[in-house]
PDB file of N, CA and C in Angstrom:
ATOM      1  N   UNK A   1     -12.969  11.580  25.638  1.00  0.00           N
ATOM      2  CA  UNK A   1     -14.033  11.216  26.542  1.00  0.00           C
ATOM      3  C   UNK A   1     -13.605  11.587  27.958  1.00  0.00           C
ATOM      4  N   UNK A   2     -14.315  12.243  28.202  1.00  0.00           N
ATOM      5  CA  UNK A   2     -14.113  12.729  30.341  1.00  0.00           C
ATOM      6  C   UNK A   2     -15.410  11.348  30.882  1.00  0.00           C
ATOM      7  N   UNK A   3     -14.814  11.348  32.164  1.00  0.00           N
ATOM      8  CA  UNK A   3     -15.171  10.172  32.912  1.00  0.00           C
ATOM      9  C   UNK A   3     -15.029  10.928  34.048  1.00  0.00           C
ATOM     10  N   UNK A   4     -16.353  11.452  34.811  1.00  0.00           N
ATOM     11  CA  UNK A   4     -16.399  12.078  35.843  1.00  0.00           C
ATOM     12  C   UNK A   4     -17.368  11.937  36.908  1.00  0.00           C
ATOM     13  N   UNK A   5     -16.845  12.079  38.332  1.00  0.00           N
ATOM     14  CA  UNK A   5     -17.691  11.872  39.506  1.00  0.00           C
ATOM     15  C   UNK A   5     -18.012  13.013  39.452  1.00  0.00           C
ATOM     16  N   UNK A   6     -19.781  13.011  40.289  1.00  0.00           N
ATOM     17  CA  UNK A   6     -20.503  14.309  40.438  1.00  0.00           C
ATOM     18  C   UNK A   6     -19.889  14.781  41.721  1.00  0.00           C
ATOM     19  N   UNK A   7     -19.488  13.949  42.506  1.00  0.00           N
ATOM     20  CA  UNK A   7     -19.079  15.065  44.108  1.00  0.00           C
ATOM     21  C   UNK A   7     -17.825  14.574  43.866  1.00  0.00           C
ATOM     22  N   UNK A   8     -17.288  15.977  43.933  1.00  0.00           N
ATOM     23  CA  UNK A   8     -15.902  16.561  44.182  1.00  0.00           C
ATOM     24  C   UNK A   8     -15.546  17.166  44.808  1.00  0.00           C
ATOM     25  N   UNK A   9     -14.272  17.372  45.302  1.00  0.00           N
ATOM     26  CA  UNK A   9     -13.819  18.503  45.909  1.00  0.00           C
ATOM     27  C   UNK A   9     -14.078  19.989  46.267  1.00  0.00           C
ATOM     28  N   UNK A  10     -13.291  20.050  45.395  1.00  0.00           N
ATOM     29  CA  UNK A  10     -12.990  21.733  44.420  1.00  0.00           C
ATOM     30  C   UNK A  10     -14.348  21.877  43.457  1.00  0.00           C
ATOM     31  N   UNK A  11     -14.365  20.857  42.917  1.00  0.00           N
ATOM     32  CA  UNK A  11     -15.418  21.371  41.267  1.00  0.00           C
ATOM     33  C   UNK A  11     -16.387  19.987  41.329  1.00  0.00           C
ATOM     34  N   UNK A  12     -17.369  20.114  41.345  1.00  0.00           N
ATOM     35  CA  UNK A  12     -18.663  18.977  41.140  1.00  0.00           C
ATOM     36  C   UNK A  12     -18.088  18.983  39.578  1.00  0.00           C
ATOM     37  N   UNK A  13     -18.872  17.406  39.340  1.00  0.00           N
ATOM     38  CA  UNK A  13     -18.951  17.098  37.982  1.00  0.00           C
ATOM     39  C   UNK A  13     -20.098  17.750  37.371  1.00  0.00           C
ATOM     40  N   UNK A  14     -21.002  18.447  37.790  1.00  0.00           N
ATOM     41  CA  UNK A  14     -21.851  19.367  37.077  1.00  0.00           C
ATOM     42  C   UNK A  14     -20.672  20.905  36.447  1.00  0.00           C
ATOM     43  N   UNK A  15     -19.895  21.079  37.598  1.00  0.00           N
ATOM     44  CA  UNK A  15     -19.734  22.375  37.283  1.00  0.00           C
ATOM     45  C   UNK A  15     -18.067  22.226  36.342  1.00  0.00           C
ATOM     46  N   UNK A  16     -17.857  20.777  36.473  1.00  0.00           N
ATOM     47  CA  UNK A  16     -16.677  20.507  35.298  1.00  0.00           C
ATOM     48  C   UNK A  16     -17.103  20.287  33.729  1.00  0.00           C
ATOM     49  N   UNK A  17     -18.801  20.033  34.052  1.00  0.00           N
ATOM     50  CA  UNK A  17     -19.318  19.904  32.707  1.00  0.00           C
ATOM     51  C   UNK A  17     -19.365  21.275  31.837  1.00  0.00           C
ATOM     52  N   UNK A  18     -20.371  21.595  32.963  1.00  0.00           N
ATOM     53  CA  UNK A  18     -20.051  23.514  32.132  1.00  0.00           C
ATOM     54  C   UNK A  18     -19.282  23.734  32.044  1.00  0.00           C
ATOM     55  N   UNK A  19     -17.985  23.816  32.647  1.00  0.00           N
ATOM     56  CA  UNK A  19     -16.780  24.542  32.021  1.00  0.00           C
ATOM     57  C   UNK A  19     -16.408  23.597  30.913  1.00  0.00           C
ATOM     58  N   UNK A  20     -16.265  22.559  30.880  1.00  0.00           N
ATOM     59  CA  UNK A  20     -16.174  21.920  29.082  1.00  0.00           C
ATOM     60  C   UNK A  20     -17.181  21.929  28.174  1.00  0.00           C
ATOM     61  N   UNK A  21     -18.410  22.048  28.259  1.00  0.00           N
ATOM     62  CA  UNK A  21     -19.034  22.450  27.555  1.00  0.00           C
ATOM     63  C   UNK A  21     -19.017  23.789  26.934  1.00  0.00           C
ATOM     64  N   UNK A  22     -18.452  24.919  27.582  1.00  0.00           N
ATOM     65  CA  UNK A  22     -18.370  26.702  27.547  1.00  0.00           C
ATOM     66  C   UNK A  22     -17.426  26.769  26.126  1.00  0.00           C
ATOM     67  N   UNK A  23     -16.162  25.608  26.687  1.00  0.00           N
ATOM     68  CA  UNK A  23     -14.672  25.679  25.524  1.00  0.00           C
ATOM     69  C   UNK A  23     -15.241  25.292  24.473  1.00  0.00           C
ATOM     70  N   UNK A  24     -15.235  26.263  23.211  1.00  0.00           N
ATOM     71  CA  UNK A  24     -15.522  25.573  21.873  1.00  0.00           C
ATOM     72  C   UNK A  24     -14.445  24.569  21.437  1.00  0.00           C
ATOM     73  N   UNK A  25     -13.420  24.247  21.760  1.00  0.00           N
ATOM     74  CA  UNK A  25     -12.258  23.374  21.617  1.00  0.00           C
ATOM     75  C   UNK A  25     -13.164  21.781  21.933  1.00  0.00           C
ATOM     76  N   UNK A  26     -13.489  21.738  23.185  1.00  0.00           N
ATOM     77  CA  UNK A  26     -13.677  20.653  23.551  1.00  0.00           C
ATOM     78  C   UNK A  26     -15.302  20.586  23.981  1.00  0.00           C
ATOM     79  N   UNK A  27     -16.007  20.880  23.550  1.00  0.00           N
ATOM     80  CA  UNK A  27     -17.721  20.547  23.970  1.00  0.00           C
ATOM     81  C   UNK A  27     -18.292  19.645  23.501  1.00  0.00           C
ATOM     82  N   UNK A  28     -17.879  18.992  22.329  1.00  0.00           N
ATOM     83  CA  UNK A  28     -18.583  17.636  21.836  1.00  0.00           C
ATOM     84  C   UNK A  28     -17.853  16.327  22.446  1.00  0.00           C
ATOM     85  N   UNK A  29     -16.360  16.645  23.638  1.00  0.00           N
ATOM     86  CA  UNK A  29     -16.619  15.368  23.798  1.00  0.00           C
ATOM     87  C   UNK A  29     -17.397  14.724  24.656  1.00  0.00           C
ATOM     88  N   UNK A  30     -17.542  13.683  24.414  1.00  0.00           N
ATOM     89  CA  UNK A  30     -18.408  12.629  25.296  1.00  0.00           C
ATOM     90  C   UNK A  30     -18.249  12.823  26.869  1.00  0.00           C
ATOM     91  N   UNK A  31     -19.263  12.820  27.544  1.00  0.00           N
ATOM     92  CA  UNK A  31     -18.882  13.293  29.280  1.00  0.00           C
ATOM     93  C   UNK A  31     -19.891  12.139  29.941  1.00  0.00           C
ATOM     94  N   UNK A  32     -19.200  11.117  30.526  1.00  0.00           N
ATOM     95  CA  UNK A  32     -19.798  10.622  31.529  1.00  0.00           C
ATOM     96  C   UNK A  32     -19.837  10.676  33.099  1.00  0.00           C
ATOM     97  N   UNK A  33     -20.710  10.581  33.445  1.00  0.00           N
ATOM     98  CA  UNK A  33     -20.985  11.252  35.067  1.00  0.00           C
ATOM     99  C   UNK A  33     -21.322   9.423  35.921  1.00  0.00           C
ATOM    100  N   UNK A  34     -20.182   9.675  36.836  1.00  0.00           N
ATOM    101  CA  UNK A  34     -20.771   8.725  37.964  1.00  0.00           C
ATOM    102  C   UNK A  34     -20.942   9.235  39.382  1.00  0.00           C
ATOM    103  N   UNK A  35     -22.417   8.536  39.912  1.00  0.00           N
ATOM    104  CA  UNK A  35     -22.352   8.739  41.352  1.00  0.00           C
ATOM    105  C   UNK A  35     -23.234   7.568  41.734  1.00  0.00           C
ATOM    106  N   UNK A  36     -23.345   8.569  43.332  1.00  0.00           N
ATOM    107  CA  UNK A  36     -24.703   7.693  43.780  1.00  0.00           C
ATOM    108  C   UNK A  36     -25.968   8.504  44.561  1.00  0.00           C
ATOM    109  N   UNK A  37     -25.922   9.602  43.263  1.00  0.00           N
ATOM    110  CA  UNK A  37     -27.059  10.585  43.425  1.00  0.00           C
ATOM    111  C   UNK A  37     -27.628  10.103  42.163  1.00  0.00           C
ATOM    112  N   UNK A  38     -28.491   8.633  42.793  1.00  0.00           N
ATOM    113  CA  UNK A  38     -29.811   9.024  41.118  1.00  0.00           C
ATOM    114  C   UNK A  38     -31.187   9.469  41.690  1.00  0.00           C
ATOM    115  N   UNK A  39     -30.929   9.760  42.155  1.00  0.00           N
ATOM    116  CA  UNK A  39     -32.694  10.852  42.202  1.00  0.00           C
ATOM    117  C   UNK A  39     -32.650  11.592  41.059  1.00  0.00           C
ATOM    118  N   UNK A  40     -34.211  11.434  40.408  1.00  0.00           N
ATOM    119  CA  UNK A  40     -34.086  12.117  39.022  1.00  0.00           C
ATOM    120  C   UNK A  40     -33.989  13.441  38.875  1.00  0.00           C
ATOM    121  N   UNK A  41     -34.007  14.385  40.013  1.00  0.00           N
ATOM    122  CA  UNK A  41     -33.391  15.814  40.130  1.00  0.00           C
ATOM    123  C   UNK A  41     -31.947  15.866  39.666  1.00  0.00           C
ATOM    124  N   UNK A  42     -31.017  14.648  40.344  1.00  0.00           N
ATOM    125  CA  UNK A  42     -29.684  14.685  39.993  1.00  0.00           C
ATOM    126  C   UNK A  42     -29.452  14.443  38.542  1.00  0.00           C
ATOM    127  N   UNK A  43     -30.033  13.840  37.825  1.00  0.00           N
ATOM    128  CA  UNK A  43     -30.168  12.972  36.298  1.00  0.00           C
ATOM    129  C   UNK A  43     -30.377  14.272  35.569  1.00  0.00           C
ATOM    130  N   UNK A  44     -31.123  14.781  36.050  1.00  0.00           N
ATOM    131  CA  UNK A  44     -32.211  16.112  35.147  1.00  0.00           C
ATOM    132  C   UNK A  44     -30.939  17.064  34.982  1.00  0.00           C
ATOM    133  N   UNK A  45     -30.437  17.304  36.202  1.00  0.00           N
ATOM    134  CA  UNK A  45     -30.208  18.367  36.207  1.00  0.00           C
ATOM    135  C   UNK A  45     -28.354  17.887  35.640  1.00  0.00           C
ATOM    136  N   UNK A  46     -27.586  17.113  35.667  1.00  0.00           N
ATOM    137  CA  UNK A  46     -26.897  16.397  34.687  1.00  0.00           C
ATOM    138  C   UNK A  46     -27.049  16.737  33.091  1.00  0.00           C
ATOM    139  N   UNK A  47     -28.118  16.058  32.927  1.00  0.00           N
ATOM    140  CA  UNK A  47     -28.739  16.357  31.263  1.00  0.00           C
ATOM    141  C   UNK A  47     -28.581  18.014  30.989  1.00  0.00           C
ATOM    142  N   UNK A  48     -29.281  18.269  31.606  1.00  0.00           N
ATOM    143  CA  UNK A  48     -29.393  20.054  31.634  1.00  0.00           C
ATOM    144  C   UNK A  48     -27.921  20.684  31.344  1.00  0.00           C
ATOM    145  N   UNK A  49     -27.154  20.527  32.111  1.00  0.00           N
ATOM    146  CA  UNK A  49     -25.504  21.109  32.224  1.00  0.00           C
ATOM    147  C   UNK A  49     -24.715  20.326  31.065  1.00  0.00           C
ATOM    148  N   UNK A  50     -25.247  19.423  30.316  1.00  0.00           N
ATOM    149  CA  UNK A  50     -24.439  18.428  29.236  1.00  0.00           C
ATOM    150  C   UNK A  50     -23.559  17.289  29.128  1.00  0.00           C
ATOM    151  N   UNK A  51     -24.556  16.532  30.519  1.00  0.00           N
ATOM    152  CA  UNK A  51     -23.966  15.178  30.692  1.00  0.00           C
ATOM    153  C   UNK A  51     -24.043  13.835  29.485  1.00  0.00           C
ATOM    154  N   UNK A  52     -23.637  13.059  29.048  1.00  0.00           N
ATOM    155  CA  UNK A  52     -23.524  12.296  27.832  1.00  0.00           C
ATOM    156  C   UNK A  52     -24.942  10.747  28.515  1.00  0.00           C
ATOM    157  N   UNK A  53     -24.342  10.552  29.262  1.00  0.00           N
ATOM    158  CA  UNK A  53     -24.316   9.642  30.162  1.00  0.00           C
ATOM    159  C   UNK A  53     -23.871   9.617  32.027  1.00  0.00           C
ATOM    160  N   UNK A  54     -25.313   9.073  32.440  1.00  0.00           N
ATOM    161  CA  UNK A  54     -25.335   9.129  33.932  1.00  0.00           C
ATOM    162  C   UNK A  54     -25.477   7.653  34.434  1.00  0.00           C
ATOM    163  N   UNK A  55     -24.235   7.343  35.275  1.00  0.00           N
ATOM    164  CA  UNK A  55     -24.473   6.069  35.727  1.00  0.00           C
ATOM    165  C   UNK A  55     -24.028   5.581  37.175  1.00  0.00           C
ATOM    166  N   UNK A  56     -24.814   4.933  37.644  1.00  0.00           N
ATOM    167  CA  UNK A  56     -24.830   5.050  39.199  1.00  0.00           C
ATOM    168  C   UNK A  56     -23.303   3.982  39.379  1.00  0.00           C
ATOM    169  N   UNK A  57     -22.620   4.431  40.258  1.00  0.00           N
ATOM    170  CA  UNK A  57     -21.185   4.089  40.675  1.00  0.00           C
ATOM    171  C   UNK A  57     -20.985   2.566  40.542  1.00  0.00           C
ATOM    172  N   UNK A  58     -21.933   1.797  41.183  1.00  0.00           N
ATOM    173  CA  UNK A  58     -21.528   0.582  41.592  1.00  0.00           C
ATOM    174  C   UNK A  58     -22.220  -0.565  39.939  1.00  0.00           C
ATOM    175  N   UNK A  59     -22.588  -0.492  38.969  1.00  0.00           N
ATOM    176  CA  UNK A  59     -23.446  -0.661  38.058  1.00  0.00           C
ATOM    177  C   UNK A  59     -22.093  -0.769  36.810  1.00  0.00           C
ATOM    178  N   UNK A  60     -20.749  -1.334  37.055  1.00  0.00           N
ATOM    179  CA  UNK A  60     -19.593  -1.462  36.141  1.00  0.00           C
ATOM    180  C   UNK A  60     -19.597  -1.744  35.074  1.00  0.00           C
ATOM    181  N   UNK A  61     -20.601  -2.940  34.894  1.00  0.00           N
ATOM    182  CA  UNK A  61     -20.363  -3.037  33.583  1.00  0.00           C
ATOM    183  C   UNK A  61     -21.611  -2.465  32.969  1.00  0.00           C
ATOM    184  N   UNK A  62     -21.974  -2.362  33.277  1.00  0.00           N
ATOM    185  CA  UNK A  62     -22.984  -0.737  32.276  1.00  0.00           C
ATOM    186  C   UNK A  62     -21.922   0.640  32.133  1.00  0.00           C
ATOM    187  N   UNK A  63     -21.186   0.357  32.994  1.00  0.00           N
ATOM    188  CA  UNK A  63     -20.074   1.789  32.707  1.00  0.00           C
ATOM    189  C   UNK A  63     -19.192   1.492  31.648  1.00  0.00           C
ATOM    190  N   UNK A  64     -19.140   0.179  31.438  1.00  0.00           N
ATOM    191  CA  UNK A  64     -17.900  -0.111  30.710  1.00  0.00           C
ATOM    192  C   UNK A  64     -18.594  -0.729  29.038  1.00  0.00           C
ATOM    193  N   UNK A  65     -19.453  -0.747  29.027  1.00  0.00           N
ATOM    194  CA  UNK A  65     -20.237  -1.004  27.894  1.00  0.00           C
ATOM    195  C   UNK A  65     -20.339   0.101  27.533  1.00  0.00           C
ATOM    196  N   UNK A  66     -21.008   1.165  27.914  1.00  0.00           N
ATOM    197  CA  UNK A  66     -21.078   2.526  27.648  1.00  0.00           C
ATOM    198  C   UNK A  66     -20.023   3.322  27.164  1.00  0.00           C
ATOM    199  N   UNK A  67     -18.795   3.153  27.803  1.00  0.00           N
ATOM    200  CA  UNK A  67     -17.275   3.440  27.799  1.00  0.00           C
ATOM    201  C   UNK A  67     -17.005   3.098  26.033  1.00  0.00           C
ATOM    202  N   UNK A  68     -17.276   1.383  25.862  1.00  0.00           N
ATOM    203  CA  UNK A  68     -16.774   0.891  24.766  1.00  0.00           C
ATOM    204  C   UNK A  68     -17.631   1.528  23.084  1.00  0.00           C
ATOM    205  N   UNK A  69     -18.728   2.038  24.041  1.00  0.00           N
ATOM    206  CA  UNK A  69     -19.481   2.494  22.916  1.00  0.00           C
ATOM    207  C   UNK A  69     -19.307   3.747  22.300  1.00  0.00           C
ATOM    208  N   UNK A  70     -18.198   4.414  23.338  1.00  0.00           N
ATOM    209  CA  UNK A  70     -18.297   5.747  22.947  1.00  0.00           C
ATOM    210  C   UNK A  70     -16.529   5.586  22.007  1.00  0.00           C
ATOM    211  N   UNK A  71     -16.098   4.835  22.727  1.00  0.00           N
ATOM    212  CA  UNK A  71     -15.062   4.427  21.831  1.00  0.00           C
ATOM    213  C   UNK A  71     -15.469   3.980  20.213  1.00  0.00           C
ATOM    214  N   UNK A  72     -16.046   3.532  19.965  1.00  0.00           N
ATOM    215  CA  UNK A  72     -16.144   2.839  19.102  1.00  0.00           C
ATOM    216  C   UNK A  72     -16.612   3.609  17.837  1.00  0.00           C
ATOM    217  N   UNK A  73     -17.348   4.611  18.601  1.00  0.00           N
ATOM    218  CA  UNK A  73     -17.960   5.611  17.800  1.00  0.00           C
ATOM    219  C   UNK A  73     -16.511   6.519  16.831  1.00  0.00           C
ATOM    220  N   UNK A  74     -15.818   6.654  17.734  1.00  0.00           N
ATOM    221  CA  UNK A  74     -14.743   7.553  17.756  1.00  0.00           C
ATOM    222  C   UNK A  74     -13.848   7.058  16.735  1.00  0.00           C
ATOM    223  N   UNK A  75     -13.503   5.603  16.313  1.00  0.00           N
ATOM    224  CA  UNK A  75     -12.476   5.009  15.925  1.00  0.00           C
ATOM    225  C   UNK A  75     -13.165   4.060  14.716  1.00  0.00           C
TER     226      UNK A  75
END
């Protein structure tokens, strides 16, 4: 599971998605995106590039429920 902010540095979490999504090694895992861009342009366009899950930064335990779910799946 990747656990990623959309503004970055070097690489947005859009453009860390595509590049894990591209690797046939690793494209099914689970990718969650946090920020505090929810305008539904940002959401859309998330979904679009192969975000799992979009969740606004400050909203924890929805992150961490989400987190446990993807675990759970896994194990």
């Amino acid at each position: 599971m990747v656990v990623t902010d959309i503004e970055m540095p070097n690489m947005n979490g859009f453009e860390l998605t595509e590049t894990i999504r591209k690797n046939p090694k690793y494209n099914k895992i689970p990718i969650i995106a946090l920020t505090t861009l929810a305008a539904d342009e940002y959401v859309a366009k998330g979904k679009a590039v192969g975000i799992d899950e979009y969740h606004i930064k400050l909203d924890k335990e929805k992150l961490m429920t989400c987190v446990h779910d993807y675990i759970k799946r896994l194990y």
